[in-house]
N, C-alpha and C. Protein backbone atom coordinates (compact mmCIF):
# COMPACT_ATOMS: atom_id res chain seq x y z
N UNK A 1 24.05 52.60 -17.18
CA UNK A 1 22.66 52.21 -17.29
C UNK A 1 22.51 50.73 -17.60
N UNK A 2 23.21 50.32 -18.26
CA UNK A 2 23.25 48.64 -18.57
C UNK A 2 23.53 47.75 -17.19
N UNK A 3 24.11 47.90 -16.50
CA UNK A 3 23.86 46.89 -15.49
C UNK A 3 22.72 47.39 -14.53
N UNK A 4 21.66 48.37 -14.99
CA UNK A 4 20.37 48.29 -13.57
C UNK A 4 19.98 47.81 -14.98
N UNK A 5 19.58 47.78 -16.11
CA UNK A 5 18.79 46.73 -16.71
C UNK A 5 19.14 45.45 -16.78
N UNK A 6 20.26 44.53 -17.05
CA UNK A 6 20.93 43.31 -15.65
C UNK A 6 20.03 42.98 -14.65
N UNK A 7 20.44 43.93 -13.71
CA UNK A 7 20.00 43.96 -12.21
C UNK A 7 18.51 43.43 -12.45
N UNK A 8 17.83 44.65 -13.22
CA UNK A 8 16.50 44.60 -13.46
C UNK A 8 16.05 43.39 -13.60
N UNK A 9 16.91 42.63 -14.70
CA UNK A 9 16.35 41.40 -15.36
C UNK A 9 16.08 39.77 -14.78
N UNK A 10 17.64 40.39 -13.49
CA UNK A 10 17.99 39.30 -12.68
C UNK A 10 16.96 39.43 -12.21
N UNK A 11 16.62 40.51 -11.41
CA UNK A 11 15.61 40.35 -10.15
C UNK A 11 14.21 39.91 -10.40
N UNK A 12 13.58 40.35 -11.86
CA UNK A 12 12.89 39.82 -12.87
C UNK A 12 12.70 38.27 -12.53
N UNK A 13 13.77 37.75 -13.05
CA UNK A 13 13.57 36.66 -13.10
C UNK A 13 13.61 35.57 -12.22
N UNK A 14 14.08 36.25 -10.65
CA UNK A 14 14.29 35.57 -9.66
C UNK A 14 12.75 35.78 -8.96
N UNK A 15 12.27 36.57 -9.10
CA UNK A 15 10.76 37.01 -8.76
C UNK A 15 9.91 35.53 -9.43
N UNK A 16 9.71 35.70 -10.28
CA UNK A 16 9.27 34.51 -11.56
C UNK A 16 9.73 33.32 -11.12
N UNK A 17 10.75 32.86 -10.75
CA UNK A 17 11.18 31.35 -10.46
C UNK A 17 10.75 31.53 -8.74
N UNK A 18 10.61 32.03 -8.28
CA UNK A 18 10.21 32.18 -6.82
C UNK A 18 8.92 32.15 -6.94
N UNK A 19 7.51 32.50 -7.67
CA UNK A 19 6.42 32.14 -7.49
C UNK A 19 6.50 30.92 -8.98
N UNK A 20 6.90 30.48 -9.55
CA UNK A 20 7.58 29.17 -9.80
C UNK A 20 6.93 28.02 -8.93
N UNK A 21 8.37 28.26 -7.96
CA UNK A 21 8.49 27.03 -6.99
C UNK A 21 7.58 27.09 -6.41
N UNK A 22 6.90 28.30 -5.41
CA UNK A 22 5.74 28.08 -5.12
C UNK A 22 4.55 27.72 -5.41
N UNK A 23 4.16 28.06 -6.48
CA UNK A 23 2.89 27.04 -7.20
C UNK A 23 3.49 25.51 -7.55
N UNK A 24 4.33 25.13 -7.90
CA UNK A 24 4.52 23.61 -8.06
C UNK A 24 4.81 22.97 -6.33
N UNK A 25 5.35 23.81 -5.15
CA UNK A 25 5.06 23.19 -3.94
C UNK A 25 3.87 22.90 -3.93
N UNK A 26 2.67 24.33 -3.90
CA UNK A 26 1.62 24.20 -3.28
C UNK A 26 0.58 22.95 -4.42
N UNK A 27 1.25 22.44 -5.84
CA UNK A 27 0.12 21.73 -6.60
C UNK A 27 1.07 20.53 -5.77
N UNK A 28 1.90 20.19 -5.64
CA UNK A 28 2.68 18.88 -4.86
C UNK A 28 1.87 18.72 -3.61
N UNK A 29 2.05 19.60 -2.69
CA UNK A 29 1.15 19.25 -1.25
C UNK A 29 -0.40 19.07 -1.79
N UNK A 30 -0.87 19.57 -2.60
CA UNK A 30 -2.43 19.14 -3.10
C UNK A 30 -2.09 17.91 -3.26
N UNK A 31 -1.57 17.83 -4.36
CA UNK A 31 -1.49 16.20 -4.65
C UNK A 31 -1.55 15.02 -3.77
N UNK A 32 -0.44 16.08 -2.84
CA UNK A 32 -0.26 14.56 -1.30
C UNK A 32 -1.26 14.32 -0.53
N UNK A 33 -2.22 15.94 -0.46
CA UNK A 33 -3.09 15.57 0.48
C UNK A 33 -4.46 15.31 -0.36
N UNK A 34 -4.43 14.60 -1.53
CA UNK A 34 -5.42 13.75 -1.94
C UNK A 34 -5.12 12.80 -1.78
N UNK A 35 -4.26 12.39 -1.24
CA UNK A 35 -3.91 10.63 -0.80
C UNK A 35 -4.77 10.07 -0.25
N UNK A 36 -6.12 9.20 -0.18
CA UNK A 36 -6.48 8.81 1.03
C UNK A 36 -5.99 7.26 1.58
N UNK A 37 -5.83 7.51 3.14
CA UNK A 37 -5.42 6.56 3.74
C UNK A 37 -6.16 5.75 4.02
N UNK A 38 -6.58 4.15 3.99
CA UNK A 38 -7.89 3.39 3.80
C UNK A 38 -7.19 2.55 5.13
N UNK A 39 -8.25 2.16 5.50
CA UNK A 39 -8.27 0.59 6.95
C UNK A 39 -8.34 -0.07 6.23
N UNK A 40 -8.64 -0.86 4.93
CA UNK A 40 -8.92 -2.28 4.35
C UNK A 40 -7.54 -2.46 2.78
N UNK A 41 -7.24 -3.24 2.46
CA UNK A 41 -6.97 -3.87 1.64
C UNK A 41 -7.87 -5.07 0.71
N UNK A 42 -7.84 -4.86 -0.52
CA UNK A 42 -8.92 -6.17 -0.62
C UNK A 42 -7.65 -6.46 -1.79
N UNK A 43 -7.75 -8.09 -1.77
CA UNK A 43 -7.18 -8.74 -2.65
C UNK A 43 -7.91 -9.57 -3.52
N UNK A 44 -7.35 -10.23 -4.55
CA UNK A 44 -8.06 -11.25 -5.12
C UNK A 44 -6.69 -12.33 -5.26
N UNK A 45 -6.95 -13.43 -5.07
CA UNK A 45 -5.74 -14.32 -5.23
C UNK A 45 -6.59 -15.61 -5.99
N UNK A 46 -5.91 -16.69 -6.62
CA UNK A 46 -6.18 -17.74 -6.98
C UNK A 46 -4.94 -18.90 -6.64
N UNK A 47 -6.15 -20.13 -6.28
CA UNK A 47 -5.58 -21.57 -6.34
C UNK A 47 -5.23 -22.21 -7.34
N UNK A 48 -4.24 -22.13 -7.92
CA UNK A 48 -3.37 -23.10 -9.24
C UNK A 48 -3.78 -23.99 -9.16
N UNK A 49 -3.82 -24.79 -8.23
CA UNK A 49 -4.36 -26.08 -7.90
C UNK A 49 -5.98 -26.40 -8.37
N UNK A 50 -7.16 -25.63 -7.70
CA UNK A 50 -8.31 -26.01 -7.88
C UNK A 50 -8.60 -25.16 -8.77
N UNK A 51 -7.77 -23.83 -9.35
CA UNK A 51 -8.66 -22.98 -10.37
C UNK A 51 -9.45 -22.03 -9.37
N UNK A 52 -9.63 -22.20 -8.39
CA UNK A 52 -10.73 -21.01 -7.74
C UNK A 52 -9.82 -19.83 -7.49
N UNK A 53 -10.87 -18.85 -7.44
CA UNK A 53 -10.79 -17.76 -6.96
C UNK A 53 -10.88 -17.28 -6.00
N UNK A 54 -10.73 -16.14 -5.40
CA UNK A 54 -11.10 -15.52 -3.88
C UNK A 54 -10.75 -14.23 -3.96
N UNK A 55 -11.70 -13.04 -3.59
CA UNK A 55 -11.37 -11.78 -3.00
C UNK A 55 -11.66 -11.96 -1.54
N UNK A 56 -11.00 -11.20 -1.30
CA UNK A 56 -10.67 -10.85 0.96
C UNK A 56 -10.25 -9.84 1.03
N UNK A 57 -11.27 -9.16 2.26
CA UNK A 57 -10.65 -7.89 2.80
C UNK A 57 -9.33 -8.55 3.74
N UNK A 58 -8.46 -6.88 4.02
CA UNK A 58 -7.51 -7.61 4.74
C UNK A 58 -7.38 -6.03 5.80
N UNK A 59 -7.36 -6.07 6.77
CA UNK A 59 -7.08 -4.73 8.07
C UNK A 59 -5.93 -4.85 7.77
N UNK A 60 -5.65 -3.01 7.77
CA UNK A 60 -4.16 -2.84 8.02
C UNK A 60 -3.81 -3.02 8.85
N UNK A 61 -2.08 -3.71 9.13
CA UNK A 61 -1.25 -4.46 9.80
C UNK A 61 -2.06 -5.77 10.47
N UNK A 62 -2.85 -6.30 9.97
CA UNK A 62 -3.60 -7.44 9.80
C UNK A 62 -2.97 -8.64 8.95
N UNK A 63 -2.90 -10.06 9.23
CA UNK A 63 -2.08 -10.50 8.44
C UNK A 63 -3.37 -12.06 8.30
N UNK A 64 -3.22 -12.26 6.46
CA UNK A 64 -4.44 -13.39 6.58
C UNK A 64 -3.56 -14.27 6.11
N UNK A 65 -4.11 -15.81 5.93
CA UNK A 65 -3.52 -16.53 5.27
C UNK A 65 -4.06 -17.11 4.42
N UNK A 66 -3.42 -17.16 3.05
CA UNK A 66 -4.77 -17.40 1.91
C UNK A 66 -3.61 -19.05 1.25
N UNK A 67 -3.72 -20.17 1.86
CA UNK A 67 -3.11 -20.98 1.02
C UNK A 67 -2.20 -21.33 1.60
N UNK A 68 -0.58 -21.12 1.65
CA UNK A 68 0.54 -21.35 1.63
C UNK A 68 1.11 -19.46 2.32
N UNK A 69 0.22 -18.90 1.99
CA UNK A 69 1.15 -17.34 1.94
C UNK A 69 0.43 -16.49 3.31
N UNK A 70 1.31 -15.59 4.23
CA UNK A 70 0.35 -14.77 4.87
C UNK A 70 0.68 -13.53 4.45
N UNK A 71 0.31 -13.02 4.03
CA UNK A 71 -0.47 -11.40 3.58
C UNK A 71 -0.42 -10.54 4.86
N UNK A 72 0.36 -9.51 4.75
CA UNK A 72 -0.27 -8.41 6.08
C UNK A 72 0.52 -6.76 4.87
N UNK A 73 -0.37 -6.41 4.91
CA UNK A 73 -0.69 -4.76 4.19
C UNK A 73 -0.50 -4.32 5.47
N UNK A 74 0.56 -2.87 5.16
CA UNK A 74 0.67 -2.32 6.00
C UNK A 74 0.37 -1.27 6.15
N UNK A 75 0.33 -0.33 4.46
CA UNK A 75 -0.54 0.92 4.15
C UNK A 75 -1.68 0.76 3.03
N UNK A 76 -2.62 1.47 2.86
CA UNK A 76 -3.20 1.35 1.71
C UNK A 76 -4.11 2.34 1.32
N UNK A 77 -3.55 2.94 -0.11
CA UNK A 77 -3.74 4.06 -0.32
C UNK A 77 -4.09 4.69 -1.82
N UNK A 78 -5.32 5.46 -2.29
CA UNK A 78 -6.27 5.35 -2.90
C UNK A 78 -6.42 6.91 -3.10
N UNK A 79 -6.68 7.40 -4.03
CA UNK A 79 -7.67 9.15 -4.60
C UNK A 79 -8.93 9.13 -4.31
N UNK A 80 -8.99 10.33 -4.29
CA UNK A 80 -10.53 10.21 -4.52
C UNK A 80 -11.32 9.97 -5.69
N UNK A 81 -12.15 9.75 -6.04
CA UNK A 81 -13.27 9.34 -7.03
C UNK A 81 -13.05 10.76 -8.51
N UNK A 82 -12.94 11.74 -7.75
CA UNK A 82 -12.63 12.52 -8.78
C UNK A 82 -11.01 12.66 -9.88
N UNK A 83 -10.40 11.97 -9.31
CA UNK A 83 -8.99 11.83 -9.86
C UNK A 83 -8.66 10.71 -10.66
N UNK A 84 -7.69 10.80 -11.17
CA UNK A 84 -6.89 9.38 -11.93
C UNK A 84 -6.89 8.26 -10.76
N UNK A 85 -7.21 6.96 -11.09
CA UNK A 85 -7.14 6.49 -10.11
C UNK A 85 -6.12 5.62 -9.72
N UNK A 86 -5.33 5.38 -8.26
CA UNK A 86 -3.83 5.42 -8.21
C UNK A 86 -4.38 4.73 -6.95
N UNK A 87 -4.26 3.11 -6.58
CA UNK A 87 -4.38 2.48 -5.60
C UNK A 87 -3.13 1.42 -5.44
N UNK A 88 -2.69 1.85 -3.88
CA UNK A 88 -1.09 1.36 -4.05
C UNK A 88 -1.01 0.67 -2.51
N UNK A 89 -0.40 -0.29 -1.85
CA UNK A 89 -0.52 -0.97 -0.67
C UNK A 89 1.09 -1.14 -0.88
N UNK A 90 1.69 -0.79 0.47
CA UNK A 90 2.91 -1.82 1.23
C UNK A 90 2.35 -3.12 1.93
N UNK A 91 2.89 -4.41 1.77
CA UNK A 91 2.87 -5.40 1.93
C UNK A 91 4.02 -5.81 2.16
N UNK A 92 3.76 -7.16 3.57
CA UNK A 92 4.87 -8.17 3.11
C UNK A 92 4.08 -9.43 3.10
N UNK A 93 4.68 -10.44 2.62
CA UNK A 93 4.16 -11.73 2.39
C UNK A 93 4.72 -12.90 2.58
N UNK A 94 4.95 -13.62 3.52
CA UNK A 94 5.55 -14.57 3.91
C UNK A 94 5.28 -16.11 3.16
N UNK A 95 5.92 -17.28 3.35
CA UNK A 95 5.37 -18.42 2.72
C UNK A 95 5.76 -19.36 3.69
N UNK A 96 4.68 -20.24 3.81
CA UNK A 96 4.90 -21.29 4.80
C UNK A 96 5.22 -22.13 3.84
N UNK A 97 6.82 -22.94 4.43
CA UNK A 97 7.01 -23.84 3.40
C UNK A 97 6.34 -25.06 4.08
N UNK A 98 6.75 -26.25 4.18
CA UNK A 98 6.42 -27.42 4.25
C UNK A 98 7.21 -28.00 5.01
N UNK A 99 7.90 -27.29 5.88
CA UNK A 99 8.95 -28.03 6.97
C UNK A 99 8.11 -26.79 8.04
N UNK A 100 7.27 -26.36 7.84
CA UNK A 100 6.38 -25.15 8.73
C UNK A 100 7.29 -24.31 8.90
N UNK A 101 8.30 -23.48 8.54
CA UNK A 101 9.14 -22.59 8.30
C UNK A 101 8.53 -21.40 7.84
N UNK A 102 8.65 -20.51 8.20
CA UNK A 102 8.28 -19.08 7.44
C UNK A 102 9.33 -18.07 6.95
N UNK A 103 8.95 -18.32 5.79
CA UNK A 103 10.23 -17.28 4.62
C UNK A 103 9.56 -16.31 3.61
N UNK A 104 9.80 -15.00 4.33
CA UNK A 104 9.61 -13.23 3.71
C UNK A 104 9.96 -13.85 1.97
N UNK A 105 8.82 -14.04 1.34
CA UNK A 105 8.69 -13.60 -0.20
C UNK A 105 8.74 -12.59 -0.82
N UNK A 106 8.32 -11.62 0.02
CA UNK A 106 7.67 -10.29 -0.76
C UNK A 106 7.77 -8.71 0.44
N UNK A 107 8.29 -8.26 0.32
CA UNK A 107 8.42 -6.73 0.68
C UNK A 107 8.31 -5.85 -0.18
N UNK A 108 7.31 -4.85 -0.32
CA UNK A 108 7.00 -4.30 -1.42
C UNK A 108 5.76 -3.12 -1.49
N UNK A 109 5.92 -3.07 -2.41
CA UNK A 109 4.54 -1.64 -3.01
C UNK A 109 3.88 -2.56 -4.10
N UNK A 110 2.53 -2.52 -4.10
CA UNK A 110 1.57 -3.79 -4.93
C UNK A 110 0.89 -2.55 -5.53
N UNK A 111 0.63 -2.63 -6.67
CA UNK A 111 -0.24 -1.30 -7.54
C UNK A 111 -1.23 -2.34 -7.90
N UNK A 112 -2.65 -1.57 -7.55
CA UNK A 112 -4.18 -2.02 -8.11
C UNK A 112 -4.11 -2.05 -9.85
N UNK A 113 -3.68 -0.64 -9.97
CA UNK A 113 -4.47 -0.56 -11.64
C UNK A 113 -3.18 -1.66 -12.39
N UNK A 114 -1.95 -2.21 -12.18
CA UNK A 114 -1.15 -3.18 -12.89
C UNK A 114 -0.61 -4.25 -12.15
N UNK A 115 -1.67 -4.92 -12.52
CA UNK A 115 -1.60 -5.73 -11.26
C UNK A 115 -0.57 -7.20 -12.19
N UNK A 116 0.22 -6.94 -13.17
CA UNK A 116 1.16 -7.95 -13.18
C UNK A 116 2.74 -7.60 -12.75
N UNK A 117 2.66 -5.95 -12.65
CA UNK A 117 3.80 -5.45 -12.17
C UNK A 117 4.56 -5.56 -10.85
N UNK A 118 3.72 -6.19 -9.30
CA UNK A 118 3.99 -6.46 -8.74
C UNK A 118 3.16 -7.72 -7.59
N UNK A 119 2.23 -8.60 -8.36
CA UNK A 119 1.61 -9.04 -8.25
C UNK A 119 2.26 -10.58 -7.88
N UNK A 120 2.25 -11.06 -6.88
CA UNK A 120 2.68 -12.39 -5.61
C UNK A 120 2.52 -13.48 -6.70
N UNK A 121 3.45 -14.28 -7.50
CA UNK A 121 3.59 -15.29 -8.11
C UNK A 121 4.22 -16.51 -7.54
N UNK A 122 3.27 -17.07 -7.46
CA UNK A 122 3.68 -18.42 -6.46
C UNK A 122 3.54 -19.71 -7.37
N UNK A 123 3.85 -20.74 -6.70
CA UNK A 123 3.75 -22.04 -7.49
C UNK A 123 2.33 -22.40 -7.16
N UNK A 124 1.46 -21.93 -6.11
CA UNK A 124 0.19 -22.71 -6.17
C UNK A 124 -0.62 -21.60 -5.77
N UNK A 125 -0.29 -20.40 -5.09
CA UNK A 125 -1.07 -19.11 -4.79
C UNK A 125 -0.80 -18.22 -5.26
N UNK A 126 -1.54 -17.25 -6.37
CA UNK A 126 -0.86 -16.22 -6.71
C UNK A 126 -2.45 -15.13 -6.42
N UNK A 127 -1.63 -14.08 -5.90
CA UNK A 127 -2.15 -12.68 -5.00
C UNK A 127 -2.08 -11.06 -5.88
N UNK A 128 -3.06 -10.73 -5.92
CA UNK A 128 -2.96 -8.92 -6.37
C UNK A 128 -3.92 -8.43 -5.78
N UNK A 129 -3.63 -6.84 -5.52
CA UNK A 129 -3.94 -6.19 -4.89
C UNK A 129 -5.47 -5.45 -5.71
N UNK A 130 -6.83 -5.40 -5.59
CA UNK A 130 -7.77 -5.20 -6.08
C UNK A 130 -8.05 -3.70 -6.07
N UNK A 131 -8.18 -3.17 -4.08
CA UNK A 131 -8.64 -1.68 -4.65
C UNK A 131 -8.71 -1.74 -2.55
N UNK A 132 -8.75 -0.78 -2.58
CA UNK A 132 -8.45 -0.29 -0.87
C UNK A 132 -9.71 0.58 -0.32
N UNK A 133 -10.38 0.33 0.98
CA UNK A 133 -11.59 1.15 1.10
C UNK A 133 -11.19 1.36 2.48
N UNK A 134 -12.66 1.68 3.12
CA UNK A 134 -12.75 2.27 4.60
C UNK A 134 -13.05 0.99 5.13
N UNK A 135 -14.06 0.51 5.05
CA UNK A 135 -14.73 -0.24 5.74
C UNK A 135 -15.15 -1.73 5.19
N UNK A 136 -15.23 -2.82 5.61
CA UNK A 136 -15.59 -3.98 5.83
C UNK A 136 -16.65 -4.95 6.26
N UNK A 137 -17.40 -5.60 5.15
CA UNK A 137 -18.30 -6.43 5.68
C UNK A 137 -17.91 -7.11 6.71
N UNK A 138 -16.29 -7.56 6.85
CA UNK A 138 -15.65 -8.84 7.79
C UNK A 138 -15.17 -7.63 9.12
N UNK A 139 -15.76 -8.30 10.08
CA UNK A 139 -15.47 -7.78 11.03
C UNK A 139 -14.05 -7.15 11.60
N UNK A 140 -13.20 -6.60 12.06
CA UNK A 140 -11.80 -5.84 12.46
C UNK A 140 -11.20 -7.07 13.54
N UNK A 141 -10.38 -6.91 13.26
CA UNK A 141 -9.29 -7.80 14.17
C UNK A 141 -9.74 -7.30 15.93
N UNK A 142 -9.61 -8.12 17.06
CA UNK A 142 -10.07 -7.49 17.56
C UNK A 142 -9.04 -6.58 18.09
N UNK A 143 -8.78 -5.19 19.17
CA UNK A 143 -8.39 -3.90 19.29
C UNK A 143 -6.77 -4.32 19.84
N UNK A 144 -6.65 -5.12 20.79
CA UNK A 144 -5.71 -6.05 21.68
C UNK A 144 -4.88 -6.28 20.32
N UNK A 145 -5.41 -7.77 19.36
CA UNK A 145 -4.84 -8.06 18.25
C UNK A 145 -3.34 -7.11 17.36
N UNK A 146 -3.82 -6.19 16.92
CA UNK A 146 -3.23 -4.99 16.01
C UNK A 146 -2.78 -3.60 17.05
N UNK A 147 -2.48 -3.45 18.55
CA UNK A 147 -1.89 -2.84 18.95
C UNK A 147 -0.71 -3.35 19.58
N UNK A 148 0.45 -3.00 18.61
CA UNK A 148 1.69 -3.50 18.88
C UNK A 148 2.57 -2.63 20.88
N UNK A 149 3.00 -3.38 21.14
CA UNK A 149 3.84 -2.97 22.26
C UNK A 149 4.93 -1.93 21.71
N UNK A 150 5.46 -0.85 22.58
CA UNK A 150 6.01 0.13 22.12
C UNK A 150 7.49 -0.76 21.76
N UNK A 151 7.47 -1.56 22.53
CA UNK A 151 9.10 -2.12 22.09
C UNK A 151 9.14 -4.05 22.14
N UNK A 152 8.34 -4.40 21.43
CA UNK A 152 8.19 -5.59 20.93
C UNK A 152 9.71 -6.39 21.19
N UNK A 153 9.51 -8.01 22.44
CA UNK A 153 10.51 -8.58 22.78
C UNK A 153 11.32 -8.72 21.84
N UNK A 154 10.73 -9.78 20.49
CA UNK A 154 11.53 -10.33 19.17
C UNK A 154 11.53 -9.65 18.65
N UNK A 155 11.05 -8.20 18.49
CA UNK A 155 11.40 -7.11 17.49
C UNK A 155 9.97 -7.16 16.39
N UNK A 156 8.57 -8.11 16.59
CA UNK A 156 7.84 -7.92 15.34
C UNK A 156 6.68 -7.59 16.62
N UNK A 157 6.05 -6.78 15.55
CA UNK A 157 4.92 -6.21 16.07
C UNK A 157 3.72 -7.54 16.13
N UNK A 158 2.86 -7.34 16.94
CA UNK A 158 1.84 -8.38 17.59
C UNK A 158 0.94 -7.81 16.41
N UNK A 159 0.30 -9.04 15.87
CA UNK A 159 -0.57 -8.73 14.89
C UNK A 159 -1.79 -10.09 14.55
N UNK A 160 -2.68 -9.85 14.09
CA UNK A 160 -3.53 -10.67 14.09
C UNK A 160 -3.28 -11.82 12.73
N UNK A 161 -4.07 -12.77 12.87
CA UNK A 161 -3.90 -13.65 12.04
C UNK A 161 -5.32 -14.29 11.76
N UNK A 162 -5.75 -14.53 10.44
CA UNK A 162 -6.75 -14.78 10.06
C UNK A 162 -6.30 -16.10 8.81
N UNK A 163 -7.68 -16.72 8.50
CA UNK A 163 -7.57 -17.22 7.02
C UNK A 163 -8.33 -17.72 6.49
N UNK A 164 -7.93 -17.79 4.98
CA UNK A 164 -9.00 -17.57 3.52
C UNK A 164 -9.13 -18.99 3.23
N UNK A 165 -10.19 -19.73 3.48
CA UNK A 165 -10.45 -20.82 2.82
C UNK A 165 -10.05 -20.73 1.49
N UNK A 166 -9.38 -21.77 0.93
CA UNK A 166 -8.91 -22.00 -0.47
C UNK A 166 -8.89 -23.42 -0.91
């Protein structure tokens, strides 16, 4: 009789860790699919130099140039209103030096709510990521601009270029 109460206990408990895993899948896929995926990036950056400020929307895979640096967000991604709020962008960020050279600064994940944790520190432009939406007072790149070729000659996707008075 002692090993069907065993048996019993195993199976018990394999029952239990099996709707377990299933409720922590199904609160995980909730979670993911509160992600929302946004078209805009908005930043705020400042000029070391003059002290000013600037927020700018930025289109995903859109690339602006605010200064010295070009900016192109590649995801950007936000909760809804009812949740903790968790606003997070892939970026890269290039820097035009002064021989007109362009050199990758920044590859990365930029978080809204701490914005000294991965926030673009430059000698005369420094960049963070504000908060990510749908839509834009500034008009969209136009359609041509931001649709890359399936197999891009030099290997980078065709992308637009804009920039931020500073």
């Amino acid at each position: 009789m002692m090993p069907r109460q065993i048996h019993s206990l195993t199976r018990n408990s394999l029952v239990r860790c099996a709707t377990a895993l299933i409720g922590l899948s199904l609160v995980a896929s909730a979670a993911q699919a509160a992600r929302i995926e946004n078209r805009v990036a908005v930043f705020s950056g400042i000029d070391k130099i003059t002290g000013e400020t600037h927020t700018f929307d930025v289109y995903i895979d859109e690339t602006v140039k605010f200064g010295q640096l070009e900016i192109t967000p590649r995801v950007c991604y936000s909760r809804p209103a009812t949740e903790e709020p968790k606003t997070t962008s892939f970026l890269e960020v290039d820097e035009i030096t002064l021989d007109r050279r362009i050199r990758r600064i920044f590859t990365g994940w930029m978080f809204a709510e701490s914005p000294g944790l991965n926030a673009i520190e430059h000698p005369i432009n420094d960049v963070w990521l504000v908060t990510c939406k749908q839509t834009s007072d500034v008009p969209p790149p136009p359609p041509s601009a931001t649709s890359a070729p399936a197999a891009p000659a030099d290997g980078d996707a065709a992308q637009s270029t804009s920039s931020i008075s500073n």
